[in-house]
PDB file of N, CA and C in Angstrom:
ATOM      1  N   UNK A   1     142.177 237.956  81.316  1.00  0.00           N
ATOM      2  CA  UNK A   1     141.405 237.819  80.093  1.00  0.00           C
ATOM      3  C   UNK A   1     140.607 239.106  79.885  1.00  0.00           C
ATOM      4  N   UNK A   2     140.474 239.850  78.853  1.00  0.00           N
ATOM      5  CA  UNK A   2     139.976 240.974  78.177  1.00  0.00           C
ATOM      6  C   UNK A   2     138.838 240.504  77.064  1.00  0.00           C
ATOM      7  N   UNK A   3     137.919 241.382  76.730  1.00  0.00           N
ATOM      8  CA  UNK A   3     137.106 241.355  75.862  1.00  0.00           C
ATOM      9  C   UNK A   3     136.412 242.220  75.289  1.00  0.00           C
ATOM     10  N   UNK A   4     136.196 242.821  74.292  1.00  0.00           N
ATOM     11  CA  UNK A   4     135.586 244.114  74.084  1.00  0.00           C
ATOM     12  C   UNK A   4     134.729 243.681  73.033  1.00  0.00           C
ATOM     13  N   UNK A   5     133.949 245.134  72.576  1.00  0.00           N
ATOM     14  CA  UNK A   5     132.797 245.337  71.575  1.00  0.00           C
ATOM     15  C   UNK A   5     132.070 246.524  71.404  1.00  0.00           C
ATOM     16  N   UNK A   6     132.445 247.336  70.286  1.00  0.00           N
ATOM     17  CA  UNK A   6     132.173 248.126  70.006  1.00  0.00           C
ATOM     18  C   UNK A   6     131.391 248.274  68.309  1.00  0.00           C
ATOM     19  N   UNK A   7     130.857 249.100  68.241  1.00  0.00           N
ATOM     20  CA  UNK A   7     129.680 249.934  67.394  1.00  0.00           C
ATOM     21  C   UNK A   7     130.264 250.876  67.064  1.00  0.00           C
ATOM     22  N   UNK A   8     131.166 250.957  65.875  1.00  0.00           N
ATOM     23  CA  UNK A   8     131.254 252.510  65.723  1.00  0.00           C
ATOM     24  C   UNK A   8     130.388 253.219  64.589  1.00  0.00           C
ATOM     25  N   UNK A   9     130.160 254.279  63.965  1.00  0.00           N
ATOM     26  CA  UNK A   9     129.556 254.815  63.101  1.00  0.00           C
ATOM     27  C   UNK A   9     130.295 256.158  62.431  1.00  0.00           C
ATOM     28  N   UNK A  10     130.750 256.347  61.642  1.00  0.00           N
ATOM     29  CA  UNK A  10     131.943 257.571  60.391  1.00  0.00           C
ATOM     30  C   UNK A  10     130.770 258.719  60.178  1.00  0.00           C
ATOM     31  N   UNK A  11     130.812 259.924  61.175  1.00  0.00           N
ATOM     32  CA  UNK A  11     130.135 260.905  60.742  1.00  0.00           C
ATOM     33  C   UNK A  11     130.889 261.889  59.835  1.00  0.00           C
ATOM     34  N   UNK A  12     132.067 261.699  59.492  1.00  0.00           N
ATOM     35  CA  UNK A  12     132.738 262.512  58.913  1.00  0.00           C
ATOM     36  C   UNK A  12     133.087 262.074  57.873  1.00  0.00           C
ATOM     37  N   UNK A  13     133.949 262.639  57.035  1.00  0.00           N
ATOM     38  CA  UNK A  13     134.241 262.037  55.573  1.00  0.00           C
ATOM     39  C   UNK A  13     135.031 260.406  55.503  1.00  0.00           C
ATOM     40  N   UNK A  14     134.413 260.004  55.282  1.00  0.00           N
ATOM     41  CA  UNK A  14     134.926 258.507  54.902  1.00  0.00           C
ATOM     42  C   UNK A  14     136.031 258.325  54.695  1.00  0.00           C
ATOM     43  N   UNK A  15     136.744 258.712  53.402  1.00  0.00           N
ATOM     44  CA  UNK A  15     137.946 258.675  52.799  1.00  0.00           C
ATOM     45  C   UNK A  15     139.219 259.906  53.583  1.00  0.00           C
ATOM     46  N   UNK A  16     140.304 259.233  53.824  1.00  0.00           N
ATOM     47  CA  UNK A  16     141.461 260.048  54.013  1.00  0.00           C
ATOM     48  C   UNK A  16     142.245 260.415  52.352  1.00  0.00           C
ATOM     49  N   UNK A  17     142.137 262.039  52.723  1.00  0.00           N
ATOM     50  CA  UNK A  17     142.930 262.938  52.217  1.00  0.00           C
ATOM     51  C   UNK A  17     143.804 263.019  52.710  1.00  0.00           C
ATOM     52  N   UNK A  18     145.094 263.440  52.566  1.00  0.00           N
ATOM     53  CA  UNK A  18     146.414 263.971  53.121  1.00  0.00           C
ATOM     54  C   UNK A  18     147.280 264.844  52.259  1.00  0.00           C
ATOM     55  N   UNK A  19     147.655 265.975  52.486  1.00  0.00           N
ATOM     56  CA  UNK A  19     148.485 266.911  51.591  1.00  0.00           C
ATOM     57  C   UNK A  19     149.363 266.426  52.054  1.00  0.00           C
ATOM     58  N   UNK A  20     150.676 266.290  51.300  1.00  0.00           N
ATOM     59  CA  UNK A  20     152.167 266.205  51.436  1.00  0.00           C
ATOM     60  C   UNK A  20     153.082 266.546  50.788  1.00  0.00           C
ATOM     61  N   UNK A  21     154.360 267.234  51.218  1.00  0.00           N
ATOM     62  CA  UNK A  21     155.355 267.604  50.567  1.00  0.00           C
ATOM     63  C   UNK A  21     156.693 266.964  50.862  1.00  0.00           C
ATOM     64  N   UNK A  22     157.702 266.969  50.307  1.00  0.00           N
ATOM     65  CA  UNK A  22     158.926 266.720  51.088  1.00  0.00           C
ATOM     66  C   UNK A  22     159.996 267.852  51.347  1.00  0.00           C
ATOM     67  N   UNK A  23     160.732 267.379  52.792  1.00  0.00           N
ATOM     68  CA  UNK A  23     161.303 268.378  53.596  1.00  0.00           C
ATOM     69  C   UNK A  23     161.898 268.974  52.551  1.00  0.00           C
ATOM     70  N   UNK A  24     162.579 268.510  51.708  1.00  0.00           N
ATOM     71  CA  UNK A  24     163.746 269.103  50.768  1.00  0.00           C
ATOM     72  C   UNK A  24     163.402 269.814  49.136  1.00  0.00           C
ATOM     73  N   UNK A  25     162.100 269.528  49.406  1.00  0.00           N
ATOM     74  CA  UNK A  25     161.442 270.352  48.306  1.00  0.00           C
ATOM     75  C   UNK A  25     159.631 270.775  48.401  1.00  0.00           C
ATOM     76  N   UNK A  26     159.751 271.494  49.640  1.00  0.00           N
ATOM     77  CA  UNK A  26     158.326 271.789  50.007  1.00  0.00           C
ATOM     78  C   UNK A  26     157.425 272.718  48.836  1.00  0.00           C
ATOM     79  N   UNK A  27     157.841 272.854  47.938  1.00  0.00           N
ATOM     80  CA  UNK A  27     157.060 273.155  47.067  1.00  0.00           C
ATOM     81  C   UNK A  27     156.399 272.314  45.990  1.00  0.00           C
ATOM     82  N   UNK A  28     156.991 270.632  45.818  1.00  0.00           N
ATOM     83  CA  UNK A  28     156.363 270.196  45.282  1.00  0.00           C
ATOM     84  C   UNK A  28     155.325 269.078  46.111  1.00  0.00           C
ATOM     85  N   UNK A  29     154.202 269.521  45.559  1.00  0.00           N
ATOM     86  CA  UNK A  29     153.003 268.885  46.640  1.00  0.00           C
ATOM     87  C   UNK A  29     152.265 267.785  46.103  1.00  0.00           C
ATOM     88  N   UNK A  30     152.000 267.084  47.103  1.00  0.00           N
ATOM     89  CA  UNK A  30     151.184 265.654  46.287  1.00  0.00           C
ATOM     90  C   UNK A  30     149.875 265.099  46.975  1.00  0.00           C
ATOM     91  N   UNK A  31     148.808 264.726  46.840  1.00  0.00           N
ATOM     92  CA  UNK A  31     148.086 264.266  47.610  1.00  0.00           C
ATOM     93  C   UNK A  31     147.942 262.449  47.777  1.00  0.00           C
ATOM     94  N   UNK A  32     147.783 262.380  48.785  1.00  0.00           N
ATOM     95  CA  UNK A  32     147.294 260.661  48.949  1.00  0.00           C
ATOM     96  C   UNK A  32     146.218 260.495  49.714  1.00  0.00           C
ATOM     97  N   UNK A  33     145.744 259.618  49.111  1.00  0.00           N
ATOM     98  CA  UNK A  33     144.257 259.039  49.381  1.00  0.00           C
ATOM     99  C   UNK A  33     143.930 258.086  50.076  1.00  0.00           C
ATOM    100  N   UNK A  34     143.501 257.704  51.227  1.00  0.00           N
ATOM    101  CA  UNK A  34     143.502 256.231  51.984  1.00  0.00           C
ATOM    102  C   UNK A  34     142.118 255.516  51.882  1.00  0.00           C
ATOM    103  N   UNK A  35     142.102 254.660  52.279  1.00  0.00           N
ATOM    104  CA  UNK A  35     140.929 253.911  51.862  1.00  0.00           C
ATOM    105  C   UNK A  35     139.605 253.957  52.735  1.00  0.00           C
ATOM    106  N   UNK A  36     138.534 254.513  51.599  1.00  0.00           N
ATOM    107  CA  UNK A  36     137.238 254.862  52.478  1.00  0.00           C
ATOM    108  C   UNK A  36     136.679 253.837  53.445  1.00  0.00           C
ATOM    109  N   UNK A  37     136.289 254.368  54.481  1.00  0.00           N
ATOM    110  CA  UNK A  37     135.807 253.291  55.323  1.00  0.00           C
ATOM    111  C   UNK A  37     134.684 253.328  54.983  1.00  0.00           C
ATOM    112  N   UNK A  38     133.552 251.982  55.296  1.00  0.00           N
ATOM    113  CA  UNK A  38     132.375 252.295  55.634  1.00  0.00           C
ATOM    114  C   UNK A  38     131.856 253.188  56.663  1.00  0.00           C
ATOM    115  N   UNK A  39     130.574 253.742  56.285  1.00  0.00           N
ATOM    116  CA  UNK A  39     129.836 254.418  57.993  1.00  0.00           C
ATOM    117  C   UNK A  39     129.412 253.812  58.737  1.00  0.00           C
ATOM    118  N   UNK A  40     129.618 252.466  58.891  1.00  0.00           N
ATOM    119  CA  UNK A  40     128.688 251.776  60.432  1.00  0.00           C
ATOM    120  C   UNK A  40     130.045 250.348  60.259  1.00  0.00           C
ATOM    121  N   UNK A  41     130.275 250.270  61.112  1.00  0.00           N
ATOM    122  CA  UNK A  41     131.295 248.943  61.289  1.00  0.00           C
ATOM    123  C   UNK A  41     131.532 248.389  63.052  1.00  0.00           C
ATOM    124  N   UNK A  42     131.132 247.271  63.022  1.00  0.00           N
ATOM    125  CA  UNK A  42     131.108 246.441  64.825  1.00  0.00           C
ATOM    126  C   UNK A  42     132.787 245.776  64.803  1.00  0.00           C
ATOM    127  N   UNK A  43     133.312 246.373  65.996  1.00  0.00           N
ATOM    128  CA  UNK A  43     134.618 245.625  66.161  1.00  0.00           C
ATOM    129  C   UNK A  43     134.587 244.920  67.473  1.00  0.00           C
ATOM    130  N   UNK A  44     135.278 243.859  67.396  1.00  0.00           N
ATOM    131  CA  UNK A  44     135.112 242.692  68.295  1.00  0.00           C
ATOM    132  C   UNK A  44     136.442 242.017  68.767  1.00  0.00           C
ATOM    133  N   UNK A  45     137.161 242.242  69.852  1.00  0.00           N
ATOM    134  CA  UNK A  45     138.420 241.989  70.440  1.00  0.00           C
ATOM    135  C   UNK A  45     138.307 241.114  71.687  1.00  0.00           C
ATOM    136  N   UNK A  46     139.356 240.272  71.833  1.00  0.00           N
ATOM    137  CA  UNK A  46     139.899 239.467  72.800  1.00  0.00           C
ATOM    138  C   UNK A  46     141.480 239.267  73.509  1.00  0.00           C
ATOM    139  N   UNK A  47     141.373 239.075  74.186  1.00  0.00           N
ATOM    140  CA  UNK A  47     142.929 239.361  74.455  1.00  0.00           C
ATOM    141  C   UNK A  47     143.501 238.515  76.209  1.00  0.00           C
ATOM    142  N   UNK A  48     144.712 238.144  76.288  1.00  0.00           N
ATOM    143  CA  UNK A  48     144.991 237.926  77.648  1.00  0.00           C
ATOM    144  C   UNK A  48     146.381 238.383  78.174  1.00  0.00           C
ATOM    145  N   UNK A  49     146.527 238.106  78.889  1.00  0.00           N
ATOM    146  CA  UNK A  49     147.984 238.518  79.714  1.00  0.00           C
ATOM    147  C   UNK A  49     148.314 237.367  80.728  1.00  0.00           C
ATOM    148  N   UNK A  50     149.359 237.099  80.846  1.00  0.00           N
ATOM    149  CA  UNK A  50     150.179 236.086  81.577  1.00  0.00           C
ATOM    150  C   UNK A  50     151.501 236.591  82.559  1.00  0.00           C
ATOM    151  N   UNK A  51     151.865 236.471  83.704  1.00  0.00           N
ATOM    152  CA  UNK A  51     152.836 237.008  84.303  1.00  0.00           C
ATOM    153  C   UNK A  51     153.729 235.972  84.835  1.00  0.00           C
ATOM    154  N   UNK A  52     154.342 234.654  84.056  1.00  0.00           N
ATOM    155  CA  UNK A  52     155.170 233.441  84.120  1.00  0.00           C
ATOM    156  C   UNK A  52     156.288 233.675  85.512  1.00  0.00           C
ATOM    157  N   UNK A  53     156.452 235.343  85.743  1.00  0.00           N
ATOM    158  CA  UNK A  53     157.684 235.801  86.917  1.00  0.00           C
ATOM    159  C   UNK A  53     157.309 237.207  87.190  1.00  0.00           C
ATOM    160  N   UNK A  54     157.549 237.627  88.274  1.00  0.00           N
ATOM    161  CA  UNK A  54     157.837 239.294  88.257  1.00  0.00           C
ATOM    162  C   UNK A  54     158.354 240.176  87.277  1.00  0.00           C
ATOM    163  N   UNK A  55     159.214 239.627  86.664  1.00  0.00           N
ATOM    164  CA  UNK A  55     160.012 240.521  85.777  1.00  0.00           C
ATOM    165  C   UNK A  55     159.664 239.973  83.942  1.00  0.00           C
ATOM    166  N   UNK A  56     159.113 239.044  84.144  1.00  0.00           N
ATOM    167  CA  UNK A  56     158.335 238.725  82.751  1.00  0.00           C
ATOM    168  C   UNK A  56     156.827 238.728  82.692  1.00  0.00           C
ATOM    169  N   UNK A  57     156.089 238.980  81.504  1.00  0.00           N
ATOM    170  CA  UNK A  57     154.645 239.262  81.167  1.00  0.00           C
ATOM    171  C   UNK A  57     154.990 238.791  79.867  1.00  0.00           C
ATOM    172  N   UNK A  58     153.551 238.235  80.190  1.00  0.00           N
ATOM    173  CA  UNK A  58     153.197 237.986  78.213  1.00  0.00           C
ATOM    174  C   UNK A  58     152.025 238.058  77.515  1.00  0.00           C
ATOM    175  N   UNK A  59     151.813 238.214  76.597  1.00  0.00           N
ATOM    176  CA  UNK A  59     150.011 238.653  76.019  1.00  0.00           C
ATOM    177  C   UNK A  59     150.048 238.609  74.958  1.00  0.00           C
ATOM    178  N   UNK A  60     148.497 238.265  74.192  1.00  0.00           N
ATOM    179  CA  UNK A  60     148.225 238.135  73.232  1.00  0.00           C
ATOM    180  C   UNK A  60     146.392 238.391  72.734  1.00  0.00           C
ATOM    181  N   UNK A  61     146.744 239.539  72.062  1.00  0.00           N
ATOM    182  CA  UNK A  61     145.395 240.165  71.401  1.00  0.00           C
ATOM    183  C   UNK A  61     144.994 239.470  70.153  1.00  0.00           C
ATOM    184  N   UNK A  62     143.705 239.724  70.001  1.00  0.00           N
ATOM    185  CA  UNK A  62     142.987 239.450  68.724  1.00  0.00           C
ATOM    186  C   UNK A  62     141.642 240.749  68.021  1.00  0.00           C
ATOM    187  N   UNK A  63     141.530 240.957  67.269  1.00  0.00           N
ATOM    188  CA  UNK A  63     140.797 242.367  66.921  1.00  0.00           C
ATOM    189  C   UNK A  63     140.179 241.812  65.714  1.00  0.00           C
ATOM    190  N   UNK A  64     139.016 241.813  65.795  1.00  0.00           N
ATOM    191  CA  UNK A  64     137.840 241.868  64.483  1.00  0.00           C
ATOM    192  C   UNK A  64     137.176 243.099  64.065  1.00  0.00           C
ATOM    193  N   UNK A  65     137.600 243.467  62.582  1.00  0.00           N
ATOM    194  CA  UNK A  65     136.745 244.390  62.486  1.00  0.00           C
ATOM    195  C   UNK A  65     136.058 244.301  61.459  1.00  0.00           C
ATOM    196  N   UNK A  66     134.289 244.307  61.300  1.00  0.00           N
ATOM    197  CA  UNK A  66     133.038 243.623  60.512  1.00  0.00           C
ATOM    198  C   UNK A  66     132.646 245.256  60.154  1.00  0.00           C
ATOM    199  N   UNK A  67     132.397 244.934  58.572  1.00  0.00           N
ATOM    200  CA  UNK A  67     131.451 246.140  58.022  1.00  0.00           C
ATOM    201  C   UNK A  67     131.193 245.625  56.619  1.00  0.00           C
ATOM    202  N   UNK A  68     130.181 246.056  56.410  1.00  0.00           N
ATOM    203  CA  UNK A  68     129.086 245.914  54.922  1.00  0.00           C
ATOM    204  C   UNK A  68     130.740 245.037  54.129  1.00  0.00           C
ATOM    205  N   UNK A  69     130.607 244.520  53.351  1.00  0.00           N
ATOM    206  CA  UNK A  69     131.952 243.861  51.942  1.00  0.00           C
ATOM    207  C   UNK A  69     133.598 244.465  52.739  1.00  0.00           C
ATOM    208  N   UNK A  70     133.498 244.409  53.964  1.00  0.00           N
ATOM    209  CA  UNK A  70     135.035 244.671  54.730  1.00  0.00           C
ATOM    210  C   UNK A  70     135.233 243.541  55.428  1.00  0.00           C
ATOM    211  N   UNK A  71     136.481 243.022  55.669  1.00  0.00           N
ATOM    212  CA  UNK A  71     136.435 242.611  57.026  1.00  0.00           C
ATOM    213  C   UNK A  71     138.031 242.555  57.031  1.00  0.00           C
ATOM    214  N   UNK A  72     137.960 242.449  58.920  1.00  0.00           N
ATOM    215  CA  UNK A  72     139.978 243.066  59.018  1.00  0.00           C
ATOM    216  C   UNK A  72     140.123 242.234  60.281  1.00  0.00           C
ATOM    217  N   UNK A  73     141.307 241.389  60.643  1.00  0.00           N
ATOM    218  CA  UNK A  73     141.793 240.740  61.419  1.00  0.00           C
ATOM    219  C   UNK A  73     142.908 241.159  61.714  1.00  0.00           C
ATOM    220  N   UNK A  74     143.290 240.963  62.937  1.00  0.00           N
ATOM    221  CA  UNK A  74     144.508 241.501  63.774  1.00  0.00           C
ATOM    222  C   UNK A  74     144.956 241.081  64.866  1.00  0.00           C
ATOM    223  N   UNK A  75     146.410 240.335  64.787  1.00  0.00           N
ATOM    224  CA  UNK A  75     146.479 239.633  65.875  1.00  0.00           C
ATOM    225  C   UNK A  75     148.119 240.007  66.817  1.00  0.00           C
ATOM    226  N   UNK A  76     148.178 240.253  68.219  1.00  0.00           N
ATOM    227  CA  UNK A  76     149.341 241.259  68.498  1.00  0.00           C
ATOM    228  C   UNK A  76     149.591 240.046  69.654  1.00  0.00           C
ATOM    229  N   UNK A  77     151.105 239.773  69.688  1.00  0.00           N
ATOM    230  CA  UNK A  77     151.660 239.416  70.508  1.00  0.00           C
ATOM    231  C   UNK A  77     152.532 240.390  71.347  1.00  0.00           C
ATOM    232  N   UNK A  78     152.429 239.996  72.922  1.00  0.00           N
ATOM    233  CA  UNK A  78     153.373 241.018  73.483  1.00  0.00           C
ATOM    234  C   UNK A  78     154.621 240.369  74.076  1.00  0.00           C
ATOM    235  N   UNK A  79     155.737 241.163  74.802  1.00  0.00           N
ATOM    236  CA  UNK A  79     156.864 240.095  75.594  1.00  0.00           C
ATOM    237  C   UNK A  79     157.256 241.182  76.004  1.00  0.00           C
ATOM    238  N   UNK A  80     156.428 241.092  77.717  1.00  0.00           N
ATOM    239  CA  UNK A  80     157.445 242.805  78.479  1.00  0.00           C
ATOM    240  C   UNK A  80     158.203 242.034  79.562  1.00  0.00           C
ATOM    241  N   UNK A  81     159.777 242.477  79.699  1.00  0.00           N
ATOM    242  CA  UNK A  81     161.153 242.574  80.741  1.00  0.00           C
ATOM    243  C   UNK A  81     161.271 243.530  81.621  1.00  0.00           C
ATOM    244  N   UNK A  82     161.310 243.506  82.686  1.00  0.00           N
ATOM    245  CA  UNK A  82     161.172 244.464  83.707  1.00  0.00           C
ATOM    246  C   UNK A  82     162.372 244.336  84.232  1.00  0.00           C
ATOM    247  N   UNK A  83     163.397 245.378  83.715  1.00  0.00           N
ATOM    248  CA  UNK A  83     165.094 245.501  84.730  1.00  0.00           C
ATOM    249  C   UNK A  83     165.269 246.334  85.290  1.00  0.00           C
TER     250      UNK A  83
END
């Protein structure tokens, strides 16, 4: 069983910029914009792991992430084979 908690805080520009071109015509350029984060946001995770055999594992995460009018959920299943 896992558990985390973190505080982060965005000293840098909020919003992603990205220049882009394509391989086959690098001269025409475009920008995209990703979505500003807030500057202060608490993320909050849980998670476990199971080993049913030697050669099987299994797990399953959960991820909260809290900020001012945001909020983001995330949930990851795993299935590792060992041959």
């Amino acid at each position: 069983m896992t558990a985390q908690a973190a505080y982060r805080h965005e000293f840098a520009d909020r919003a992603a910029t990205m220049g882009n071109a394509f391989a086959g015509a690098p001269e025409v350029r475009f920008v995209t914009e990703g979505y500003a984060q807030k500057r202060s946001r608490g993320e909050f995770g849980a998670g476990f792991g199971w080993e049913p055999s030697g050669a099987v594992s299994l797990g399953m995460d959960y991820q909260l992430r809290l900020a001012s009018k945001q909020t983001s959920h995330a949930v990851m299943a795993t299935v590792g084979i060992k041959f």
